[in-house]
C-alpha atoms as a PDB file:
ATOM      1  CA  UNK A   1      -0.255   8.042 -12.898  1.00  0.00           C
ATOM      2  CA  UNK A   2      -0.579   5.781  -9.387  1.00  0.00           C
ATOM      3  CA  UNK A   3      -1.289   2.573  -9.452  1.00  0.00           C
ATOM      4  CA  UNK A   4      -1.738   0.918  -6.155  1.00  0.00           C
ATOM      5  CA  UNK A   5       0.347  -2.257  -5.132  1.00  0.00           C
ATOM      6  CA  UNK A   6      -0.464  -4.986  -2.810  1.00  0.00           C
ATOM      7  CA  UNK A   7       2.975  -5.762  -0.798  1.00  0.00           C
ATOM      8  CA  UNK A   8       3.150  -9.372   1.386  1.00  0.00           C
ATOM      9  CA  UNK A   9       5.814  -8.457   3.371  1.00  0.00           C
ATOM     10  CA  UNK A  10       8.974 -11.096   2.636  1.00  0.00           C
ATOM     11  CA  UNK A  11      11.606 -11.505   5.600  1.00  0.00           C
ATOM     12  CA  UNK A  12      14.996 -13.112   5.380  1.00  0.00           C
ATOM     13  CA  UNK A  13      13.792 -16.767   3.494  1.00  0.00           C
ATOM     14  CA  UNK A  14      11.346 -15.429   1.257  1.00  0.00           C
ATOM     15  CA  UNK A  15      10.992 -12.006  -1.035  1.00  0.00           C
ATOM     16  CA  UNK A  16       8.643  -9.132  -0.621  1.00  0.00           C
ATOM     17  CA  UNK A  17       5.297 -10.126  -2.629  1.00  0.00           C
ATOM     18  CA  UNK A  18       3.478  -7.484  -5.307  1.00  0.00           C
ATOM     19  CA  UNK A  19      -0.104  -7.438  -6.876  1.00  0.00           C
ATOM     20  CA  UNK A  20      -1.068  -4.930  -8.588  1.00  0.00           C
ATOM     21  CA  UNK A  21      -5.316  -5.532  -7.842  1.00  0.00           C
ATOM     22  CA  UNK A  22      -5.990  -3.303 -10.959  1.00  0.00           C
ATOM     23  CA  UNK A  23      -4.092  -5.058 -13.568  1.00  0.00           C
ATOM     24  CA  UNK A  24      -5.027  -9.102 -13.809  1.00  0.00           C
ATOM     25  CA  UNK A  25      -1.827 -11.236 -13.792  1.00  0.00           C
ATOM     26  CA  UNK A  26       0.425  -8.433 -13.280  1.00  0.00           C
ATOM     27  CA  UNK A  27       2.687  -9.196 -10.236  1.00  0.00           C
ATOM     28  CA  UNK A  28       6.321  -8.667  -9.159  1.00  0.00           C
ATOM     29  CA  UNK A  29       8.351  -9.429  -6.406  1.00  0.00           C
ATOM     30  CA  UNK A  30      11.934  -8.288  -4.507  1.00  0.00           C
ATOM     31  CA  UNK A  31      14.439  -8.769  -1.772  1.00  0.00           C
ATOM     32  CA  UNK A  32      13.564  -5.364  -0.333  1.00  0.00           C
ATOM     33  CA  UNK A  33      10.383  -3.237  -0.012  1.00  0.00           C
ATOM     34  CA  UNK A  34      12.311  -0.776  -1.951  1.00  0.00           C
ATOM     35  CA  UNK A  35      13.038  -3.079  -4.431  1.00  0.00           C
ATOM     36  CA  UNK A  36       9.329  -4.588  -4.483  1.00  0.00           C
ATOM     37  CA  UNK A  37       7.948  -1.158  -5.319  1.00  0.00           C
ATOM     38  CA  UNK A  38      10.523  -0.391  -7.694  1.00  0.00           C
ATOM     39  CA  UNK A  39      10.107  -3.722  -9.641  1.00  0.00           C
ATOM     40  CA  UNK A  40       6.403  -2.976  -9.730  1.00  0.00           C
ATOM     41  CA  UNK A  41       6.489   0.026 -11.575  1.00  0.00           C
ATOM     42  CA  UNK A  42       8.426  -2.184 -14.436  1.00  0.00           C
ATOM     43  CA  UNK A  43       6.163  -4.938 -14.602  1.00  0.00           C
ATOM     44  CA  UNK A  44       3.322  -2.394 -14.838  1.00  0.00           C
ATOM     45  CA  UNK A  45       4.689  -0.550 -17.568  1.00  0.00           C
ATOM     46  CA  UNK A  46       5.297  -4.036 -19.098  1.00  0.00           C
ATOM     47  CA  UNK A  47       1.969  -5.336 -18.638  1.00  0.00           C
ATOM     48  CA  UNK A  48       0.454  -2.484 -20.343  1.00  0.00           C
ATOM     49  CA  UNK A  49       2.709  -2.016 -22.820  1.00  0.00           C
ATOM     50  CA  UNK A  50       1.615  -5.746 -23.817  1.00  0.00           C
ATOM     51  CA  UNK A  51      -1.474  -5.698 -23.063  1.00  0.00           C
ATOM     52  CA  UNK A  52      -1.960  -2.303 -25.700  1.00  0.00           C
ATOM     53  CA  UNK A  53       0.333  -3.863 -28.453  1.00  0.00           C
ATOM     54  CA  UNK A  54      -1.767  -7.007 -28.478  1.00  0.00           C
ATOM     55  CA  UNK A  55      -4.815  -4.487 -29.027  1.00  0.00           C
ATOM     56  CA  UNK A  56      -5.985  -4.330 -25.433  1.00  0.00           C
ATOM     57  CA  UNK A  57      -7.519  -2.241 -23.199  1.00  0.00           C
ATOM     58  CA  UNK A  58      -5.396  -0.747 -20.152  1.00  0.00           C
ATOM     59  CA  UNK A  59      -7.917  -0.210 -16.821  1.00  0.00           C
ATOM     60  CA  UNK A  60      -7.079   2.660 -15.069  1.00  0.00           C
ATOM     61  CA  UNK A  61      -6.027   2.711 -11.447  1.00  0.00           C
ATOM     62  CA  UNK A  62      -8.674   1.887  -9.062  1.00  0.00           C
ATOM     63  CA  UNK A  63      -8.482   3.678  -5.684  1.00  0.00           C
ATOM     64  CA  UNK A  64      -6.791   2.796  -2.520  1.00  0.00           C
ATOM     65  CA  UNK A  65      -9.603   2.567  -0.466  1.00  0.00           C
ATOM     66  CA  UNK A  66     -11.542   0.043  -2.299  1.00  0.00           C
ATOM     67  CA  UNK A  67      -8.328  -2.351  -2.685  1.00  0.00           C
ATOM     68  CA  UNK A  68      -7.814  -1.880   0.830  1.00  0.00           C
ATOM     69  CA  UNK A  69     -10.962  -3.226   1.461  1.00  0.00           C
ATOM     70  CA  UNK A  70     -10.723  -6.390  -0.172  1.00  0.00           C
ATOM     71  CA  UNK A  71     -10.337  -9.550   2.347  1.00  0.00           C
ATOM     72  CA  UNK A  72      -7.928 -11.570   0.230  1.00  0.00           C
ATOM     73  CA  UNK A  73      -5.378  -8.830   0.637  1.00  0.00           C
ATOM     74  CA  UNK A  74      -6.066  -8.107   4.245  1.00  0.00           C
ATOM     75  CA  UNK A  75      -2.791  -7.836   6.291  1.00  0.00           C
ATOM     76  CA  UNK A  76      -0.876  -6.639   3.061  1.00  0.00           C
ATOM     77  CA  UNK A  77       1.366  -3.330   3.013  1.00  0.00           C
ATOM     78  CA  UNK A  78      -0.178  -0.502   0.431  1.00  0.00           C
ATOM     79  CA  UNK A  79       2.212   1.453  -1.576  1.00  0.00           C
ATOM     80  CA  UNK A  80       1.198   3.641  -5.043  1.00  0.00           C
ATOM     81  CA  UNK A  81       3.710   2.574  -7.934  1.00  0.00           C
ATOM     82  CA  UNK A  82       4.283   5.669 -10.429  1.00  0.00           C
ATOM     83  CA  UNK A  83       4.093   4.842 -13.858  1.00  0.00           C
ATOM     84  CA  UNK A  84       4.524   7.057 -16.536  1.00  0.00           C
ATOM     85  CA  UNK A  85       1.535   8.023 -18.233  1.00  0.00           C
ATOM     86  CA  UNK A  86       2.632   8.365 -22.117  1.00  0.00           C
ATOM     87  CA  UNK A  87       2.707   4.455 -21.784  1.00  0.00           C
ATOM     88  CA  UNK A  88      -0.766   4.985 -22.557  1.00  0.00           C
ATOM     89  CA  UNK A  89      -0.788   7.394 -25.171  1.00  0.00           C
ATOM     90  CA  UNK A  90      -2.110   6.285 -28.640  1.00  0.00           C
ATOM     91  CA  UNK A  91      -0.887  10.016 -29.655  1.00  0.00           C
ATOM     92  CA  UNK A  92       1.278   9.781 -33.295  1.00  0.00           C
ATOM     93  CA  UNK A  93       4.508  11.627 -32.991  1.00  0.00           C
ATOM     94  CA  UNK A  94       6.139  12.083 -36.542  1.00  0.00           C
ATOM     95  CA  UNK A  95       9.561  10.910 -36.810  1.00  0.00           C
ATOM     96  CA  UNK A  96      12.258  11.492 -39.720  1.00  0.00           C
ATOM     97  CA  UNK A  97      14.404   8.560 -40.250  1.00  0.00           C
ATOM     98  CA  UNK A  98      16.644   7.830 -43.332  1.00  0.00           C
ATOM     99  CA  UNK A  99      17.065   4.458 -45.019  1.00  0.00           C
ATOM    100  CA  UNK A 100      18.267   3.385 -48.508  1.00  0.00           C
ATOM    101  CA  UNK A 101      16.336   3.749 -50.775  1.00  0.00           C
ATOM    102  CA  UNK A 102      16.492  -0.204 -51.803  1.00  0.00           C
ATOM    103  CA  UNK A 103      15.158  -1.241 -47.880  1.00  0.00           C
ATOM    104  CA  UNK A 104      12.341   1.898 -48.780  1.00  0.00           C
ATOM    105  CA  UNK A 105      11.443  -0.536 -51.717  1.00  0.00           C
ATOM    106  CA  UNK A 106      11.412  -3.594 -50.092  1.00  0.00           C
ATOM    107  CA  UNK A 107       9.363  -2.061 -47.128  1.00  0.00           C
ATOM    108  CA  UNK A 108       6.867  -0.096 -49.660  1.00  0.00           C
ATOM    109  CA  UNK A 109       6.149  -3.709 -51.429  1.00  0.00           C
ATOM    110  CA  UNK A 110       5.657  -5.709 -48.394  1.00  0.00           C
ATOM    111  CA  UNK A 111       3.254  -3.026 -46.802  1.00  0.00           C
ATOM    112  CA  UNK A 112       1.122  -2.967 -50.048  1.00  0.00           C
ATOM    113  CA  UNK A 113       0.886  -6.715 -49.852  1.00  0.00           C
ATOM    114  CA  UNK A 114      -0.738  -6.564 -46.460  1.00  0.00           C
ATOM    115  CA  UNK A 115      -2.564  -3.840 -47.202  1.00  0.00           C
ATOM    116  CA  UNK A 116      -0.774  -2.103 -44.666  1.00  0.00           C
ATOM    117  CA  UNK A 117       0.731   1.738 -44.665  1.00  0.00           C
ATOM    118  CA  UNK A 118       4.528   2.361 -44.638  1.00  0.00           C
ATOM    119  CA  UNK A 119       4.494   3.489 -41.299  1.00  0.00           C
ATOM    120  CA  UNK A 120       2.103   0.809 -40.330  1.00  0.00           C
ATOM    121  CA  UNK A 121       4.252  -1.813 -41.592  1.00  0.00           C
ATOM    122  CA  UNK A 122       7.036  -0.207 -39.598  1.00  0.00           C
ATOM    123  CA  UNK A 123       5.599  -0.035 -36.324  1.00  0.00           C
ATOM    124  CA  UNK A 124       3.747  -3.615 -36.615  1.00  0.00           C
ATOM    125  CA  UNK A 125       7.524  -5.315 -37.393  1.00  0.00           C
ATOM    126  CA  UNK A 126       8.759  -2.875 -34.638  1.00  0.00           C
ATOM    127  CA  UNK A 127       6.619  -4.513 -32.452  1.00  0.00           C
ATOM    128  CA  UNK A 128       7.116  -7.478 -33.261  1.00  0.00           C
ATOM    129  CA  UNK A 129      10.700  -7.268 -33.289  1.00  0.00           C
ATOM    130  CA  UNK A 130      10.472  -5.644 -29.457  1.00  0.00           C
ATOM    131  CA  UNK A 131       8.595  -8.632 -28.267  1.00  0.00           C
ATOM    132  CA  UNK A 132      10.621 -11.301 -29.811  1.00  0.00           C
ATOM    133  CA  UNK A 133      13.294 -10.017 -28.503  1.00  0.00           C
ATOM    134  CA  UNK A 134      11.353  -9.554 -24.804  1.00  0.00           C
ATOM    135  CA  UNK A 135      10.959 -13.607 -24.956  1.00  0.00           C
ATOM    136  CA  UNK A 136      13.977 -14.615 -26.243  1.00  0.00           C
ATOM    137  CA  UNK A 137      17.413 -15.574 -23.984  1.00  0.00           C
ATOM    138  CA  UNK A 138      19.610 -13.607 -24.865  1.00  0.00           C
ATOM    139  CA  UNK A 139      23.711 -14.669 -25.032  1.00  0.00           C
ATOM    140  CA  UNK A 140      24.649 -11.238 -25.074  1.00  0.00           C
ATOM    141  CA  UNK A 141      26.983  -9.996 -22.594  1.00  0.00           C
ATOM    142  CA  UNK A 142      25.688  -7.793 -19.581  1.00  0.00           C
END
């Protein structure tokens, strides 16, 4: 799957600039064009991997034509950023993990508390856990 970018071209002071028309708020930048159209394709797959774990709705990509048309992007440089479609995909795959059996437990009660499935329990805290550690700083060595 495309979606188009916006690109203000940067020169040596200032980076290349990315919108991506079809996704509000979702924008990027780099030192290169390379880099600019490379760093969109992450923040798109970021943007809609947030915007479906908070329970959203992901548009799909509008077409080049129309975006081209818009005046308050006149002048910019068009590219397509290729994003990979599962992002999107609500599709269940089943998974065998093993845990002991005392975690199982712990897990199993907590779920029924909420009201919640085991594997909805697990998914919810893995998402949770995912975007915690998306916002936090981390100290950890590169």
């Amino acid at each position: 799957m495309r979606y188009p970018i916006a690109i203000e071209i940067g020169s040596d002071e200032t980076a290349f600039g990315v919108v991506v028309p079809d996704l509000p708020g979702c924008f990027s930048a780099g030192d290169t064009l390379d880099e600019a159209v490379a760093n969109a394709a992450e923040v798109i797959a970021l943007w809609v991997e947030t915007v479906l774990d908070d329970g959203g709705a992901v548009p799909p990509p509008g077409s080049l034509e129309v975006h081209r048309a818009n005046p308050e992007l006149a002048g910019w440089t068009w590219a397509l950023a290729e994003v990979d479609p599962t992002l999107l995909s609500d599709e269940t795959e089943h998974v065998d993990i093993a845990l002991p059996v005392r975690l199982l437990r712990r897990i199993d009660e907590q779920a029924r508390q909420r009201h919640e499935t085991r594997a909805g329990f697990l998914a919810r805290a893995a998402i949770e856990a995912l975007n915690t550690d998306l916002a936090a700083p981390t100290d950890r060595p590169a």
